[in-house]
Protein backbone atom coordinates (compact mmCIF):
# COMPACT_ATOMS: atom_id res chain seq x y z
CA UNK A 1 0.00 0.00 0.00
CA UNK A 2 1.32 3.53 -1.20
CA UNK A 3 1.83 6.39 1.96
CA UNK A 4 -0.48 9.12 1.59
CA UNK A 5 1.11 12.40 -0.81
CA UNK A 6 2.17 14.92 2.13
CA UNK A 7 0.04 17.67 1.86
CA UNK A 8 -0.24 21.45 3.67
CA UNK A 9 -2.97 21.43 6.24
CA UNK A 10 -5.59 24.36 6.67
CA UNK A 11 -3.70 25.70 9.65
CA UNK A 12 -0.58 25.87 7.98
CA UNK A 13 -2.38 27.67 5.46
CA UNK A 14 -3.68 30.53 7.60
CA UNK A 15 -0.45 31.27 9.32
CA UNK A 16 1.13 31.20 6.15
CA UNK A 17 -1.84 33.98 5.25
CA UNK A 18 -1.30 35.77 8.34
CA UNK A 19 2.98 35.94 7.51
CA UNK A 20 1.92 36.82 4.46
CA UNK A 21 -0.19 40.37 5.57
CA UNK A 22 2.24 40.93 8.10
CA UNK A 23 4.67 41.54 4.71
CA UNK A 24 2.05 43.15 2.79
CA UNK A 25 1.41 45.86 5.25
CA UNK A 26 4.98 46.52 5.83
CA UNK A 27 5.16 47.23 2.44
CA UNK A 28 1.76 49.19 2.48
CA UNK A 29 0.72 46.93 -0.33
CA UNK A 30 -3.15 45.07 -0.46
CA UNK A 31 -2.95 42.36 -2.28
CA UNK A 32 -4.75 38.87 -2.35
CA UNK A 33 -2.82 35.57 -1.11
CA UNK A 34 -4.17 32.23 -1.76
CA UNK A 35 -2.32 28.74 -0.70
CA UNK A 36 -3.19 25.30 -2.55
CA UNK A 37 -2.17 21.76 -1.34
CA UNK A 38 -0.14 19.64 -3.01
CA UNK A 39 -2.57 18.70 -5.73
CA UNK A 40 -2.90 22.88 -6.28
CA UNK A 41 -6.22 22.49 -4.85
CA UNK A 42 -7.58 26.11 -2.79
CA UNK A 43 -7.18 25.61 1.17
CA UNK A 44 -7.46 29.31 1.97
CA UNK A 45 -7.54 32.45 0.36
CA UNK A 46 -7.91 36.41 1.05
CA UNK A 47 -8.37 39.27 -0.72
CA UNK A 48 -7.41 42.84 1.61
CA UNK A 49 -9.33 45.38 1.44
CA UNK A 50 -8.59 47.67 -1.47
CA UNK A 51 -6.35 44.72 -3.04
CA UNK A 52 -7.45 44.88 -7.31
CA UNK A 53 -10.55 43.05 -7.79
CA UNK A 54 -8.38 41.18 -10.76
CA UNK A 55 -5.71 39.76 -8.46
CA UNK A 56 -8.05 37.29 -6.62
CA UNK A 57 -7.85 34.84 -9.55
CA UNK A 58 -3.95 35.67 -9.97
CA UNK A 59 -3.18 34.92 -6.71
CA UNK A 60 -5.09 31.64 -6.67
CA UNK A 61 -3.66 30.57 -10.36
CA UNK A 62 0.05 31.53 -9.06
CA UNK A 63 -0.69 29.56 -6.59
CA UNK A 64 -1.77 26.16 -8.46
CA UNK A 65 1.19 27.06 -11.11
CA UNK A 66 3.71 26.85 -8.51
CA UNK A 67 2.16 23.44 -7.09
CA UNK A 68 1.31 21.58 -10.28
CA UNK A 69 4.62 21.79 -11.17
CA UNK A 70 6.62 22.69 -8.46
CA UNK A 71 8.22 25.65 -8.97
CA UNK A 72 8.06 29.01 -8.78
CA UNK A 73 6.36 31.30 -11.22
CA UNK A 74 9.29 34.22 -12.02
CA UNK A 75 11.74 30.74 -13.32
CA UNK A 76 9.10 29.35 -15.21
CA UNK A 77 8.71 32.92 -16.78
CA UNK A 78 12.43 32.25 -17.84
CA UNK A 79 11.76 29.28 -19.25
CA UNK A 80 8.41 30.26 -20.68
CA UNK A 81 9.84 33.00 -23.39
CA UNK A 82 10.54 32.49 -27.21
CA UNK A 83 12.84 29.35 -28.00
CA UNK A 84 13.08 28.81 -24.34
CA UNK A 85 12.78 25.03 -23.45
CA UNK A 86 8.78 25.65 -22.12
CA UNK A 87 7.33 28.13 -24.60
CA UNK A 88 4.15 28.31 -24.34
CA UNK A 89 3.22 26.67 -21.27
CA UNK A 90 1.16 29.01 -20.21
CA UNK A 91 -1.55 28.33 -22.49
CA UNK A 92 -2.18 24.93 -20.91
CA UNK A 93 -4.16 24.01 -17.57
CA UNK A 94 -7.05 25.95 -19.38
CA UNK A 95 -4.64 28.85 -19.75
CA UNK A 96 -4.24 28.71 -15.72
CA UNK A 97 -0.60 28.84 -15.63
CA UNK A 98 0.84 32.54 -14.77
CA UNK A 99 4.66 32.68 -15.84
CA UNK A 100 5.66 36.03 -13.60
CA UNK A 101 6.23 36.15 -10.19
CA UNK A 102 4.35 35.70 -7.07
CA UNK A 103 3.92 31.76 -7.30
CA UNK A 104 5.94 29.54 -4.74
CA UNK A 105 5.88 26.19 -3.67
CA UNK A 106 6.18 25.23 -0.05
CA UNK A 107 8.13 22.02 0.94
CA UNK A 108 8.60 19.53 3.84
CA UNK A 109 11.78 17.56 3.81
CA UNK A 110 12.13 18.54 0.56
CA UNK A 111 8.78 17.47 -0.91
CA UNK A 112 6.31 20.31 -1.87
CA UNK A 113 3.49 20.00 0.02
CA UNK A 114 1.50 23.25 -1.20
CA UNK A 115 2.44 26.89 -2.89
CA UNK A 116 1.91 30.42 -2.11
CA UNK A 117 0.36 32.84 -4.65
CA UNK A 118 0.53 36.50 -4.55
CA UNK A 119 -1.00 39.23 -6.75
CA UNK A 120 -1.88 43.12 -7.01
CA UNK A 121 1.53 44.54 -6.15
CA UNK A 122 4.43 45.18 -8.78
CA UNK A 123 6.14 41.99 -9.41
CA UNK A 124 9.10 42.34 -7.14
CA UNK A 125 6.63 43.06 -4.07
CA UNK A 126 4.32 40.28 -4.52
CA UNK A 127 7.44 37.95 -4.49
CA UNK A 128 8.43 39.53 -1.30
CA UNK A 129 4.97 38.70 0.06
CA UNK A 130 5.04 35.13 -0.99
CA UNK A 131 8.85 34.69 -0.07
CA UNK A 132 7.63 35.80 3.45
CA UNK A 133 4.76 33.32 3.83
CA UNK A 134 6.31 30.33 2.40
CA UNK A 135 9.39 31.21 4.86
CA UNK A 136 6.58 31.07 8.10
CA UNK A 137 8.45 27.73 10.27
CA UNK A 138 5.18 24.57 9.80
């Protein structure tokens, strides 16, 4: 009989969250986080107040992009452009895969177990924000 896939559990998922808007504020930035399990599945999500309507479903796709295939979303950009090895992956998953930053995975003894994705600041911040709540000790 196989083991069970390790997966992130829904209270590892909300103190992620809360790491996560603990970096947001400091950088005076509302934004929504989501975190998926291992299968990219949504355990919990918010959206702050004020954070762009249009960065719910960003945060949640970073999220499953970083899961599904474990890694984050600013290297598969790098691999995504022209004549790159993975060119066009973004237009698969139903065109659910987001190839910029914000998307990371989280892993447990070197397994990911869940991601992190973060949307409605530039680039550079929402990595900061997910860097920050994948960092929070499980």
């Amino acid at each position: 009989m196989s083991s069970p896939i390790p997966t992130i559990l829904l209270s590892d998922a909300q103190h992620i969250i809360e790491r996560s808007i603990v970096a947001a504020r400091a950088l005076h930035v509302a934004c929504s986080i989501a975190v998926v399990d291992s299968s990219g599945h949504l355990l919990s999500f918010v959206r702050q107040d004020e954070a762009m309507a249009g960065s719910a479903a960003l945060a949640i796709d970073k999220a499953f992009t970083a899961s599904i295939f474990n890694n984050r979303t600013d290297a598969l950009g790098a691999l995504a452009q022209p004549d790159a090895e993975l060119y066009g992956i973004q237009h698969s998953h139903g065109g659910r895969v987001v190839v910029f930053g914000g998307g990371i995975p989280i892993r447990s003894e070197g397994r990911t177990i869940g991601a992190i994705g973060v949307s409605s600041g530039t680039v550079a911040e929402d990595i900061a924000i997910a860097e920050a709540g994948s960092a929070a000790s499980l």
